[in-house]
PDB file of N, CA and C in Angstrom:
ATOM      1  N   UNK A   1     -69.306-135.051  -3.527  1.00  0.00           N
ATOM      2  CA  UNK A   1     -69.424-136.500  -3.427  1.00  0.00           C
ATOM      3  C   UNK A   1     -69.712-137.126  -4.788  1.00  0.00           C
ATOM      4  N   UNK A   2     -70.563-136.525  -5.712  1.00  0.00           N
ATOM      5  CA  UNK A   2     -70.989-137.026  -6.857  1.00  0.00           C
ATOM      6  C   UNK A   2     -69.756-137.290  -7.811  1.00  0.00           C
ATOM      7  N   UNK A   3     -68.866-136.183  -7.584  1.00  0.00           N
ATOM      8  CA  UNK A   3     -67.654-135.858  -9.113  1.00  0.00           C
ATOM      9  C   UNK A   3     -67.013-137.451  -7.864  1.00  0.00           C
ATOM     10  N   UNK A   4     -66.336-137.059  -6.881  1.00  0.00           N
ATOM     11  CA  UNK A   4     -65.941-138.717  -6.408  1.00  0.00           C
ATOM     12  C   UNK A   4     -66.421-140.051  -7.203  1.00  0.00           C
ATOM     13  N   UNK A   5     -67.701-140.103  -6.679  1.00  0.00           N
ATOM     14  CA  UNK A   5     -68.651-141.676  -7.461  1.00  0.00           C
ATOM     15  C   UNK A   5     -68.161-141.629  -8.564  1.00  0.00           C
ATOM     16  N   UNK A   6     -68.635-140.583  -9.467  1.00  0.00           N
ATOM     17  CA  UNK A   6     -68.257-140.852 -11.215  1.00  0.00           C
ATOM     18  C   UNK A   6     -66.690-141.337 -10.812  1.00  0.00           C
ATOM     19  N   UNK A   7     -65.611-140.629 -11.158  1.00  0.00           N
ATOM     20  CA  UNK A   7     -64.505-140.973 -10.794  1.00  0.00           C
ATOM     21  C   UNK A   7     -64.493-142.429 -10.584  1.00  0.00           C
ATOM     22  N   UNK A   8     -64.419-142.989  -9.376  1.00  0.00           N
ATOM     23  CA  UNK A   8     -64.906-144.062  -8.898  1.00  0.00           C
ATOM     24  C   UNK A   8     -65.409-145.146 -10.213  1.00  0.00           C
ATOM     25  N   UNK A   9     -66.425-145.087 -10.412  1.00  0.00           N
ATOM     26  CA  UNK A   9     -66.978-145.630 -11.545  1.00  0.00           C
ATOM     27  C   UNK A   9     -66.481-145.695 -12.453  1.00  0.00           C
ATOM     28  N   UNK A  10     -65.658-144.831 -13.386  1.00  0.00           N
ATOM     29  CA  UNK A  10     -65.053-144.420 -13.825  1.00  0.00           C
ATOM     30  C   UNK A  10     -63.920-145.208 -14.383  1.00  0.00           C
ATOM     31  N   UNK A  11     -63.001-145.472 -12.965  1.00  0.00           N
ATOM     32  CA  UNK A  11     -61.956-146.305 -12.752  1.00  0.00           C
ATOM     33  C   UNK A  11     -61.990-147.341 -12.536  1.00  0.00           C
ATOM     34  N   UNK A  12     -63.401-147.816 -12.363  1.00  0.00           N
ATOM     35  CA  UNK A  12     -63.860-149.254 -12.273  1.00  0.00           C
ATOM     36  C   UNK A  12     -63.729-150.092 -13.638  1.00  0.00           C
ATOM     37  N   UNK A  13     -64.745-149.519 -14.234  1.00  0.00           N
ATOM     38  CA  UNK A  13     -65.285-149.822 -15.846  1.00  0.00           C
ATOM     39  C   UNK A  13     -63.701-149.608 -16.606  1.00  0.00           C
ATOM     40  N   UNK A  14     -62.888-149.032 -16.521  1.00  0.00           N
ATOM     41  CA  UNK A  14     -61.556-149.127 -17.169  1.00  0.00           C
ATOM     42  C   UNK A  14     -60.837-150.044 -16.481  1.00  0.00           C
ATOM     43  N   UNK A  15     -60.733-150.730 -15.417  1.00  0.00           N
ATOM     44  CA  UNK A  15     -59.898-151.689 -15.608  1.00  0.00           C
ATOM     45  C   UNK A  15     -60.259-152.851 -15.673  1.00  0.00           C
ATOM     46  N   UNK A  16     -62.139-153.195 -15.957  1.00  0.00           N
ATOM     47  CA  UNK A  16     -62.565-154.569 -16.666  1.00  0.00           C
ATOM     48  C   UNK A  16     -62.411-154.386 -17.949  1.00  0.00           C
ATOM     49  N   UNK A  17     -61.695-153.553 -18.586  1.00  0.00           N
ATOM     50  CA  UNK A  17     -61.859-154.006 -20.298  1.00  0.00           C
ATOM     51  C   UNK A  17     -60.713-155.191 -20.516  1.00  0.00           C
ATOM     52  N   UNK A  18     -61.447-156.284 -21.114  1.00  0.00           N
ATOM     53  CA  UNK A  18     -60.863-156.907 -21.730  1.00  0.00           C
ATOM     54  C   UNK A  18     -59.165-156.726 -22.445  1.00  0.00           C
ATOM     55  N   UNK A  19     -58.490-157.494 -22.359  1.00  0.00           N
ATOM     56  CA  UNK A  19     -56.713-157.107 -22.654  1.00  0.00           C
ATOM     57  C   UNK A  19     -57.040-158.268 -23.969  1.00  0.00           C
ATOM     58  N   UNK A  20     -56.535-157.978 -25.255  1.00  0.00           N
ATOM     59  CA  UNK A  20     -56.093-159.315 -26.281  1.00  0.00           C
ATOM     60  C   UNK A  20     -54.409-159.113 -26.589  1.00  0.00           C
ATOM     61  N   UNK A  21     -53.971-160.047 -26.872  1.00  0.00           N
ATOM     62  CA  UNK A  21     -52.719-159.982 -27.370  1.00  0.00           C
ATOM     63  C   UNK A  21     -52.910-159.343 -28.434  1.00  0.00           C
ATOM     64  N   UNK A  22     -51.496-158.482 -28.684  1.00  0.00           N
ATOM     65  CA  UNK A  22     -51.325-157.550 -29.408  1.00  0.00           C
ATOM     66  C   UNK A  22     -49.771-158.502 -30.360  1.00  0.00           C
ATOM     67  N   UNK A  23     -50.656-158.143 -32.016  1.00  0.00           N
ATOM     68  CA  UNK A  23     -49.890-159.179 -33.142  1.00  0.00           C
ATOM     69  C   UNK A  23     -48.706-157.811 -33.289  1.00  0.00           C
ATOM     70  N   UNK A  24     -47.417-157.284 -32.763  1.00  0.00           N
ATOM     71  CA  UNK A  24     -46.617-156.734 -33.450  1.00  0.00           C
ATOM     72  C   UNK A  24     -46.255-156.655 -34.950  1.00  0.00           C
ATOM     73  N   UNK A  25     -45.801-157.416 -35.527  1.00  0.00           N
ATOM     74  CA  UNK A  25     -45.475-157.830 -36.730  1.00  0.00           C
ATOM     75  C   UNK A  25     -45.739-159.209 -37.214  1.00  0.00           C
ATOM     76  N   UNK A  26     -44.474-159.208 -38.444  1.00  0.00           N
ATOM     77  CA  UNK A  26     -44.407-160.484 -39.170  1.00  0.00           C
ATOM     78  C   UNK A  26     -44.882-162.059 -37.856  1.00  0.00           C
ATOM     79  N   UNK A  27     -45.853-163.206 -38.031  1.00  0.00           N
ATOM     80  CA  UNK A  27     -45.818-163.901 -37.389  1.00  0.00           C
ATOM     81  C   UNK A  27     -45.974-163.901 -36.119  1.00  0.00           C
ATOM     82  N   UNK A  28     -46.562-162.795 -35.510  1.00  0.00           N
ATOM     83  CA  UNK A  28     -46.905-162.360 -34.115  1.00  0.00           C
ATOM     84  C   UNK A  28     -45.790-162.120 -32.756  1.00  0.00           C
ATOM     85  N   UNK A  29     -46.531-161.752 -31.686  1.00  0.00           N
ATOM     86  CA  UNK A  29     -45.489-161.734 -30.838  1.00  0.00           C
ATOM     87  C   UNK A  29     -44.321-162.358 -30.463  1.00  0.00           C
ATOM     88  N   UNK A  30     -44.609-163.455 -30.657  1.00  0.00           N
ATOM     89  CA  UNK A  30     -43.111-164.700 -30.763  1.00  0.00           C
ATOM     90  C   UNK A  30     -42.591-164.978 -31.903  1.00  0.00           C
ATOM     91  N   UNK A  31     -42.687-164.417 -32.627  1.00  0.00           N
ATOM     92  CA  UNK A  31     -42.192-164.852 -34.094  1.00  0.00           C
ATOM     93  C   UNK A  31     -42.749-166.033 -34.578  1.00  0.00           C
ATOM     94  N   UNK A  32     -43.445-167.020 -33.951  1.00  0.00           N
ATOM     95  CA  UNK A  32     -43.860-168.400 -34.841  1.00  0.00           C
ATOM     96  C   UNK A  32     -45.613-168.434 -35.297  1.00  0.00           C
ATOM     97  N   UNK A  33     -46.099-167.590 -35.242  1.00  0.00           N
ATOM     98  CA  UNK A  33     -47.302-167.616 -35.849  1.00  0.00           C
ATOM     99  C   UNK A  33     -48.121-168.166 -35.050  1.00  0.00           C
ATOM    100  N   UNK A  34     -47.983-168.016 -33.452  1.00  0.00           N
ATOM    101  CA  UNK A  34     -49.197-168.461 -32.875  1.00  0.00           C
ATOM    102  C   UNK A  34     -49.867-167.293 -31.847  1.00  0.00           C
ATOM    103  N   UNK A  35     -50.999-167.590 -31.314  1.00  0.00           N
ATOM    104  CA  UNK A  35     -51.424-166.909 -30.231  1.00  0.00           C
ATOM    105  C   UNK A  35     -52.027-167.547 -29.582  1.00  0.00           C
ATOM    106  N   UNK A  36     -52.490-166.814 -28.200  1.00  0.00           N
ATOM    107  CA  UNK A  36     -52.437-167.450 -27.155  1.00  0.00           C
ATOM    108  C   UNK A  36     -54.205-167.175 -26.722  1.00  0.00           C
ATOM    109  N   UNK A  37     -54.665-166.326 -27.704  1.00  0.00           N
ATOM    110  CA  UNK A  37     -55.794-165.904 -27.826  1.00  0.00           C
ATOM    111  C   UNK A  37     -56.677-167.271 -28.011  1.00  0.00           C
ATOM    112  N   UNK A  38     -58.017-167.014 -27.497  1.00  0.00           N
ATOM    113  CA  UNK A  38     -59.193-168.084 -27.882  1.00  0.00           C
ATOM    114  C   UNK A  38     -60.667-167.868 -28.561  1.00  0.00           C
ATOM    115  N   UNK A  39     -60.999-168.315 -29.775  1.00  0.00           N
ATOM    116  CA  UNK A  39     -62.085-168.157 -30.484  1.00  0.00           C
ATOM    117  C   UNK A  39     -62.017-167.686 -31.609  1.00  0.00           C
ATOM    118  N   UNK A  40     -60.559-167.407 -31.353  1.00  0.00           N
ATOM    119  CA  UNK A  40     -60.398-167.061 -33.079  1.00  0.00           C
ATOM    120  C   UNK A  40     -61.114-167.392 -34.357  1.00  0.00           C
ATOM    121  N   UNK A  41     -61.409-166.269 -35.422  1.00  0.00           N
ATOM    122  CA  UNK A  41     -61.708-167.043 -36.505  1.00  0.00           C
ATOM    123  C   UNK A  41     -61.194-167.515 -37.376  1.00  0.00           C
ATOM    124  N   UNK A  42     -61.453-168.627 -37.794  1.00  0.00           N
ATOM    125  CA  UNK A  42     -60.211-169.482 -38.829  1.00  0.00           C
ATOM    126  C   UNK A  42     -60.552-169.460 -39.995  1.00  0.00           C
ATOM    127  N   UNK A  43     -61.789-169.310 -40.389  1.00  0.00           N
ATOM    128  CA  UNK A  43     -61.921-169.067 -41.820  1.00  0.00           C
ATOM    129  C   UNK A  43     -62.299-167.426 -42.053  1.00  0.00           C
ATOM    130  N   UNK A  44     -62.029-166.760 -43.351  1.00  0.00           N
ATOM    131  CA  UNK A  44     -62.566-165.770 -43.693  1.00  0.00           C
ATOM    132  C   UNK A  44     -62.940-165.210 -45.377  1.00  0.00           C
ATOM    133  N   UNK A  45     -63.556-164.704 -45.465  1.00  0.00           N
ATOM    134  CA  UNK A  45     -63.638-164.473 -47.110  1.00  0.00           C
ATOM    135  C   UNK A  45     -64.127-162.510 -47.360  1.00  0.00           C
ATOM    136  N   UNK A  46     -64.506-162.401 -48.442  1.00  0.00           N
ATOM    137  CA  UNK A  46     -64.627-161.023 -49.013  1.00  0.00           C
ATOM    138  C   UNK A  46     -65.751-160.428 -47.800  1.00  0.00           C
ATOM    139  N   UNK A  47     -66.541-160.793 -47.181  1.00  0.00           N
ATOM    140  CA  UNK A  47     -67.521-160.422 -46.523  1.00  0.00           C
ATOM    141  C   UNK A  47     -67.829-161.438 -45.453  1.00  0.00           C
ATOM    142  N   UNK A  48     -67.112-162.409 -45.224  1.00  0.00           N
ATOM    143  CA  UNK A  48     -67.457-163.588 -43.357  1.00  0.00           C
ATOM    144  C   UNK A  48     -66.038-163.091 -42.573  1.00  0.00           C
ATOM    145  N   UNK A  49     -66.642-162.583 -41.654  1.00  0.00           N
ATOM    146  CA  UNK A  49     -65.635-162.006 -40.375  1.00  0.00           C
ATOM    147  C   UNK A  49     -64.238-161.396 -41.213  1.00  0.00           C
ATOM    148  N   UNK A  50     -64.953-160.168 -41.375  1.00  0.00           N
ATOM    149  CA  UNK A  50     -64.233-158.856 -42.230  1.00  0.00           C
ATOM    150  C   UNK A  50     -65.271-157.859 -41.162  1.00  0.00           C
ATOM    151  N   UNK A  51     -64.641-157.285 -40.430  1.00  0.00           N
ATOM    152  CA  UNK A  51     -65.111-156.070 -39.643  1.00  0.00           C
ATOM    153  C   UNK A  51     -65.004-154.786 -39.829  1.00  0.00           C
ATOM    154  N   UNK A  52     -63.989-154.673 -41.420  1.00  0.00           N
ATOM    155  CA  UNK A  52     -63.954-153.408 -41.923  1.00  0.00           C
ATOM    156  C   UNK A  52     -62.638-153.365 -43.395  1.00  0.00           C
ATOM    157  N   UNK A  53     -63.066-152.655 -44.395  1.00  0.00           N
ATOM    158  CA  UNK A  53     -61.912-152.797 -45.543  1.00  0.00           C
ATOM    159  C   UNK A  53     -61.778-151.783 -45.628  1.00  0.00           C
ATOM    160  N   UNK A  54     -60.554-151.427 -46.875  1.00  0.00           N
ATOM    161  CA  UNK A  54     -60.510-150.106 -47.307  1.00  0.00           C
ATOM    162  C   UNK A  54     -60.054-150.499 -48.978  1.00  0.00           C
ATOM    163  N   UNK A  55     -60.400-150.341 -50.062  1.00  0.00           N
ATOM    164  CA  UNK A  55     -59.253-150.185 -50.881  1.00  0.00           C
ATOM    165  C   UNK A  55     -57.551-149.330 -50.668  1.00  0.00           C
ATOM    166  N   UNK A  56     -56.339-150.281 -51.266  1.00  0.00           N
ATOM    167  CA  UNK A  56     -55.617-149.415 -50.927  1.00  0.00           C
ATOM    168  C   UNK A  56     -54.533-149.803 -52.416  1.00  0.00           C
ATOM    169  N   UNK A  57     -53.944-148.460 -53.339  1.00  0.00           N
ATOM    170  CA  UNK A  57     -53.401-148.908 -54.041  1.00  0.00           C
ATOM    171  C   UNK A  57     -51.935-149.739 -54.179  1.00  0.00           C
ATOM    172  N   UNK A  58     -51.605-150.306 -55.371  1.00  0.00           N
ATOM    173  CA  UNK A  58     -50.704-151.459 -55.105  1.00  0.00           C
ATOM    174  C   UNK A  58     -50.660-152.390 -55.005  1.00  0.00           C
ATOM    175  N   UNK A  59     -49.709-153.424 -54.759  1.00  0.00           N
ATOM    176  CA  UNK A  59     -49.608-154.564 -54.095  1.00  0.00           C
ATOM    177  C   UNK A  59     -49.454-154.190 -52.417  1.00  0.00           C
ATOM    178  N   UNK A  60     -49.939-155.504 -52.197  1.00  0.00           N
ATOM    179  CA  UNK A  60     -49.945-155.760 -50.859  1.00  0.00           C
ATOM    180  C   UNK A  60     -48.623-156.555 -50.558  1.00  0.00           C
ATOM    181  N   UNK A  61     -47.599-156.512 -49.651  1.00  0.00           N
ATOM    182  CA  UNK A  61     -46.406-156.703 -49.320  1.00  0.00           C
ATOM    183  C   UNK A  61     -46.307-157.073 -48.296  1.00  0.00           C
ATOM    184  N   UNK A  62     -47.116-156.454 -46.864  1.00  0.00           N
ATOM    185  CA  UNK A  62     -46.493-156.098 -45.983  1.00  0.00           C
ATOM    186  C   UNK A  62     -47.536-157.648 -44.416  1.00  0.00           C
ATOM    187  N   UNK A  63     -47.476-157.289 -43.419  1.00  0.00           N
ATOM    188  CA  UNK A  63     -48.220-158.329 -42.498  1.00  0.00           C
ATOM    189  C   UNK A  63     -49.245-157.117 -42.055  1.00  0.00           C
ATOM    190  N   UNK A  64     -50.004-157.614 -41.339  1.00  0.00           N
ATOM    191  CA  UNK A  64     -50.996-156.856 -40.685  1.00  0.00           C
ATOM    192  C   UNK A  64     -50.690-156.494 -39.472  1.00  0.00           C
ATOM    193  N   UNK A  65     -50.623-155.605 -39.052  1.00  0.00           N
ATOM    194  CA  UNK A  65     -50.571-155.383 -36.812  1.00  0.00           C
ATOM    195  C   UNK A  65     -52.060-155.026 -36.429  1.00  0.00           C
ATOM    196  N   UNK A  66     -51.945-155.623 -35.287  1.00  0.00           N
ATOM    197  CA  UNK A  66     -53.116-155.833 -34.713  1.00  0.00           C
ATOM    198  C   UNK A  66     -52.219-155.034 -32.683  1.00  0.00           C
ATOM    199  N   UNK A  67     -52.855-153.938 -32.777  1.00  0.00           N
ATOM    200  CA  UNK A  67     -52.593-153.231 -31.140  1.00  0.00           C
ATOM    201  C   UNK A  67     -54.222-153.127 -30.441  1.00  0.00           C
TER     202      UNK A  67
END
């Protein structure tokens, strides 16, 4: 009965996680640069809503994806 409950539980807690739109490429899922998302942050700098960096060598070229 117990391995059931977990299970159970289990399968509960996985299908309240939160879903966000996912940015494919250039300009997001529709191509025009919007989302459908809410609370976004609109401003950012070297250290305000930066949740993680890396150095990486080069120029930077490319868009960001977000899955």
């Amino acid at each position: 009965m117990r391995p059931l409950f977990f299970a159970g539980i289990v399968w509960v807690l996985s299908t309240c996680v939160a879903h966000a739109e996912n940015w494919p490429g250039w300009r997001g899922p529709r191509g025009d640069g919007t989302s459908i998302e809410k609370g976004l942050p609109l401003t950012w700098s070297e250290t305000h809503n930066v949740r993680w960096k890396i150095p990486l060598p080069g120029k930077g070229h490319s868009s960001p994806i977000v899955w």
